[in-house]
Protein backbone atom coordinates (compact mmCIF):
# COMPACT_ATOMS: atom_id res chain seq x y z
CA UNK A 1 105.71 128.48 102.51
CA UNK A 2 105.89 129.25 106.37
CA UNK A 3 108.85 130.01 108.38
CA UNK A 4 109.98 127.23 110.38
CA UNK A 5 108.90 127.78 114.04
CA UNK A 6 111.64 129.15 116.76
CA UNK A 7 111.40 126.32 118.90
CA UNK A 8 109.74 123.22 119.93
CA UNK A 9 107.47 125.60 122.43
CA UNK A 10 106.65 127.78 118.89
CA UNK A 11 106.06 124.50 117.05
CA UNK A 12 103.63 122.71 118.99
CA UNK A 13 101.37 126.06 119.78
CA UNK A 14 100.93 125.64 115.79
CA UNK A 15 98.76 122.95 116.28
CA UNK A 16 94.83 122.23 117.97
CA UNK A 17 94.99 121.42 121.40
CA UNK A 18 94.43 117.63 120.78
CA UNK A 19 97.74 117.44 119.11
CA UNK A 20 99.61 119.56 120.66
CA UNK A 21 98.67 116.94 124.09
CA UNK A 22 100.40 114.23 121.51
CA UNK A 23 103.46 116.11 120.65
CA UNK A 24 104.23 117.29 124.17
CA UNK A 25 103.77 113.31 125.05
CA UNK A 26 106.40 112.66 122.42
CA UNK A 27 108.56 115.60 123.55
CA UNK A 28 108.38 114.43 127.18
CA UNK A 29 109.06 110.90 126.13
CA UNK A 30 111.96 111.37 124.21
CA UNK A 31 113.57 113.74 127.33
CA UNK A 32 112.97 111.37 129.78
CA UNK A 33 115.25 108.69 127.27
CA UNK A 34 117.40 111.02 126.38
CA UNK A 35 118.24 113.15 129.38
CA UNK A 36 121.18 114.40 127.97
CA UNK A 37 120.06 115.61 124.58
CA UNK A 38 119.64 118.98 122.63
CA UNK A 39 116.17 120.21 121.66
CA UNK A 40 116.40 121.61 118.68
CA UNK A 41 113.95 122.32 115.08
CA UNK A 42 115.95 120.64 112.52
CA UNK A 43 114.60 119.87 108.90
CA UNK A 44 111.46 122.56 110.10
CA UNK A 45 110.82 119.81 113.08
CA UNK A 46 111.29 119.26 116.25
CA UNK A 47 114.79 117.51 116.82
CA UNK A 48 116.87 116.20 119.91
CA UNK A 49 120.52 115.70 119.21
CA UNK A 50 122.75 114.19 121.20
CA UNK A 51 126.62 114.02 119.07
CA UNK A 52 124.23 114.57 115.65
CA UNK A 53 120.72 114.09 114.92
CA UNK A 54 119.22 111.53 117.48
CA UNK A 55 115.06 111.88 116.91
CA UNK A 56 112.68 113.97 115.09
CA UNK A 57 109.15 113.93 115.20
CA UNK A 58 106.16 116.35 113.64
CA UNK A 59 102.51 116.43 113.38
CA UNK A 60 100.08 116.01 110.49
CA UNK A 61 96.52 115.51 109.89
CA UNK A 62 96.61 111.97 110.44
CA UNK A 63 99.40 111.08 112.33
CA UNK A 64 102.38 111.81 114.67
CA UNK A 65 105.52 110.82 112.89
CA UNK A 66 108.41 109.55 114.51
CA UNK A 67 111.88 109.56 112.89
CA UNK A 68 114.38 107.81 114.51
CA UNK A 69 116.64 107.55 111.26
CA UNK A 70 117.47 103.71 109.61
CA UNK A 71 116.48 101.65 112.64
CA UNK A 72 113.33 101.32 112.01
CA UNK A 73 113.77 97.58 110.59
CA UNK A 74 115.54 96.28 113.65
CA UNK A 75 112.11 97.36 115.32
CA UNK A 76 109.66 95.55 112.47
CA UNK A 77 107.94 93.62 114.91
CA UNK A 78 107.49 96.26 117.48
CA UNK A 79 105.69 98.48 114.09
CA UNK A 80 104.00 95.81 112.80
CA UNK A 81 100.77 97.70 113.15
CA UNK A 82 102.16 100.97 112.08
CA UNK A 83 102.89 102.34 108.89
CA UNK A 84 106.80 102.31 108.63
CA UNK A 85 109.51 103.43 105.80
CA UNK A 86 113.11 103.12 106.03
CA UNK A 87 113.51 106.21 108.64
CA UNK A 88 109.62 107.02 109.63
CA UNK A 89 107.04 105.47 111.90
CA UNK A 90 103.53 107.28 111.66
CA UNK A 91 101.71 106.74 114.69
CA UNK A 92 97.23 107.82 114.40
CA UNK A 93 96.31 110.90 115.23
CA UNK A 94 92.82 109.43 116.96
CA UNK A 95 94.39 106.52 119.06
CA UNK A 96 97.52 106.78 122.42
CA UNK A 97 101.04 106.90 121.85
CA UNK A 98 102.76 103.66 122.06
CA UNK A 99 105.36 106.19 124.76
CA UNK A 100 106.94 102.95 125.50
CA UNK A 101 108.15 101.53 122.38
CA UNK A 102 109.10 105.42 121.70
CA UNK A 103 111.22 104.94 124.69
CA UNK A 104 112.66 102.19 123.18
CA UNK A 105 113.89 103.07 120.27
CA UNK A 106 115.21 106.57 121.55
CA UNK A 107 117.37 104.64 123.94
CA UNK A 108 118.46 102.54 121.47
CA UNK A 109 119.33 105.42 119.46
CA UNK A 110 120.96 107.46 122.07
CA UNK A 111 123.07 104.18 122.24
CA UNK A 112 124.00 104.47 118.82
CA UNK A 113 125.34 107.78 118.74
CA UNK A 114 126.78 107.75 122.16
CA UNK A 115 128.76 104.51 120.28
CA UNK A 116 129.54 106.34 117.14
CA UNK A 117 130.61 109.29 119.23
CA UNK A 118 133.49 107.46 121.87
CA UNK A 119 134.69 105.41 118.45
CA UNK A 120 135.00 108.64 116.09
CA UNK A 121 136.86 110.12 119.80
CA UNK A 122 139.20 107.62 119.87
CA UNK A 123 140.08 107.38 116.05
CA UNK A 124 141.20 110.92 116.27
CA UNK A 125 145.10 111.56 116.23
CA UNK A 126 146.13 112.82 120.04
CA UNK A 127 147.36 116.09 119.69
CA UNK A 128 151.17 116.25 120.28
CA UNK A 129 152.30 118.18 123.34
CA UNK A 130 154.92 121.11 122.41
């Protein structure tokens, strides 16, 4: 089993040049929605968290996926053309990115946890002053 690259940078240069054009479309995608997030490799991918896990996304022979976590049902009709599960969307290797509806869905996700963050902020007890 390999070691899990460094870094997105490390990650991508593991691939052919063909799909490393793909994931540094997904990678520049996903920035540009989510301005504020961490890169990161998380589960041996690469990752961009913003107050936890936002996105992931990795290459294989056939496909890009694209893990945006449980939402991918709210998007069903967006994906009706890809193959979906609960968390993954795998996009084909051999045809473009839909960058848009990835766009999409990270914004809706940065949304999410941007929500989950302010109401998990203001749930915590206020620190008494001494």
């Amino acid at each position: 089993m390999r070691e899990p690259a460094a870094n997105i940078d490390a990650y991508i240069a593991e691939f052919p040049e063909s799909t490393q054009a793909l994931l540094q479309q997904m990678r520049q995608t996903i920035h540009k929605a989510a301005p504020a997030a961490d890169e990161a490799i998380s589960y041996s991918m690469p990752t961009f968290k913003l107050h936890g896990n936002l996105v992931h996304f990795a290459a294989y022979k056939n496909h890009i996926g694209f893990y945006p976590g449980g939402v991918v049902s709210l998007f069903e009709k967006d994906l009706a053309k890809y193959n979906t599960s609960k968390g993954t969307i795998q996009f084909p290797i051999d045809k473009p990115l839909p960058l848009a509806l990835v766009t999409k869905i990270t914004k809706f996700r940065v949304q999410q946890n941007l929500e989950k963050h302010s109401l998990k902020s203001s749930l915590k007890p206020k620190k008494k002053p001494k």
